[in-house]
Protein backbone atom coordinates (compact mmCIF):
# COMPACT_ATOMS: atom_id res chain seq x y z
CA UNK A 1 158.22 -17.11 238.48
CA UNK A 2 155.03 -19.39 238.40
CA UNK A 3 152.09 -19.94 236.63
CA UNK A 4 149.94 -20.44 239.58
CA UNK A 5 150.95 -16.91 240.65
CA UNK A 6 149.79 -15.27 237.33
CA UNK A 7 146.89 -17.18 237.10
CA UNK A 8 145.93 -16.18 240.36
CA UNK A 9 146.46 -12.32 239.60
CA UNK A 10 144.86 -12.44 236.26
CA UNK A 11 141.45 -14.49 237.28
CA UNK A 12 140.76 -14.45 240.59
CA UNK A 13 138.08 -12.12 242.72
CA UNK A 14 140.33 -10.14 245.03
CA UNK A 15 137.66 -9.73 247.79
CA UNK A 16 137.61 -13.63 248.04
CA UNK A 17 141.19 -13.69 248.41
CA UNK A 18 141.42 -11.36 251.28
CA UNK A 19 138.66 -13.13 253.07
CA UNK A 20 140.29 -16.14 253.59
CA UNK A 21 139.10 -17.83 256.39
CA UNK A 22 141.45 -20.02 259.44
CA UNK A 23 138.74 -23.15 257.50
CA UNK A 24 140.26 -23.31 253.88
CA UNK A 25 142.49 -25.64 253.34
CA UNK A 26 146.18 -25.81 252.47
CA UNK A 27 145.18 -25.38 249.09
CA UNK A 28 143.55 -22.59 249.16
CA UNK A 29 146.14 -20.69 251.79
CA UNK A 30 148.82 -22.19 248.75
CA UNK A 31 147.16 -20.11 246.08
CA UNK A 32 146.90 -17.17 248.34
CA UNK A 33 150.50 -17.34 249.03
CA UNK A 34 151.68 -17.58 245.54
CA UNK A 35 148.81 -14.59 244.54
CA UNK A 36 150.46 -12.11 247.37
CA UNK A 37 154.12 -12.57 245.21
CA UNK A 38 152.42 -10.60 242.50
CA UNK A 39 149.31 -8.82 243.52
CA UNK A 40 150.69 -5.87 242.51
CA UNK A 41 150.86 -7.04 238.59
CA UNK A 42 147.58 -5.49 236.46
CA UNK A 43 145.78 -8.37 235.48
CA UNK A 44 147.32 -7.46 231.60
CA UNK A 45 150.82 -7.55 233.00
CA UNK A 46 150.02 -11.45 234.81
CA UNK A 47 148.34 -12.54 231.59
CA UNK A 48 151.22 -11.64 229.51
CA UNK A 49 153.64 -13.14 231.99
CA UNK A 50 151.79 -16.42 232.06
CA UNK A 51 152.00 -17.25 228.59
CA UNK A 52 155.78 -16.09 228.24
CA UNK A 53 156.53 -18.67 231.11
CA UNK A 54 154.33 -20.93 229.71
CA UNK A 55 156.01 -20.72 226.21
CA UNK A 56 159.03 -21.54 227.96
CA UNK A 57 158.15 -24.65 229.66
CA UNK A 58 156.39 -25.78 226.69
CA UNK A 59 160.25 -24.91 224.63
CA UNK A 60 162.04 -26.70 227.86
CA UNK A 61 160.25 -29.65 227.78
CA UNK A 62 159.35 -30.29 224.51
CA UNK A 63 155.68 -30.24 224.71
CA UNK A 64 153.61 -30.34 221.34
CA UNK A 65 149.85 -30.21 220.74
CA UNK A 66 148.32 -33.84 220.74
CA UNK A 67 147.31 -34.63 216.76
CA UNK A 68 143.56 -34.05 216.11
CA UNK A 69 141.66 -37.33 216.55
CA UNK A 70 138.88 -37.71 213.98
């Protein structure tokens, strides 16, 4: 389970992804690899599954909001 794959499923354009061209770059064909994992998720279902794992990592690692600077 990754973030980049939800991301993908809840925000990008569909048509864009399935007209990748041989010229993108690794990148791009990266993203499109991880989107195809779960293109079948409704863009609710990805959402939802992006903060859970988010949530986690943030739990796993220990990560807290930076204090306010005034």
């Amino acid at each position: 389970m990754s973030l980049q794959e939800r991301f993908e499923q809840a925000t990008v354009d569909v048509k864009r992804l399935n007209n990748a061209t041989n010229s993108e770059k690794l990148e791009a064909k990266a993203k499109h690899d991880a989107w195809e994992k779960v293109r079948e998720l409704s863009r609710e279902e990805a959402q939802e599954q992006y903060i859970e794992l988010f949530e986690n990592l943030k739990e796993k690692y220990g990560l807290k909001p930076e204090p306010e600077k005034k």
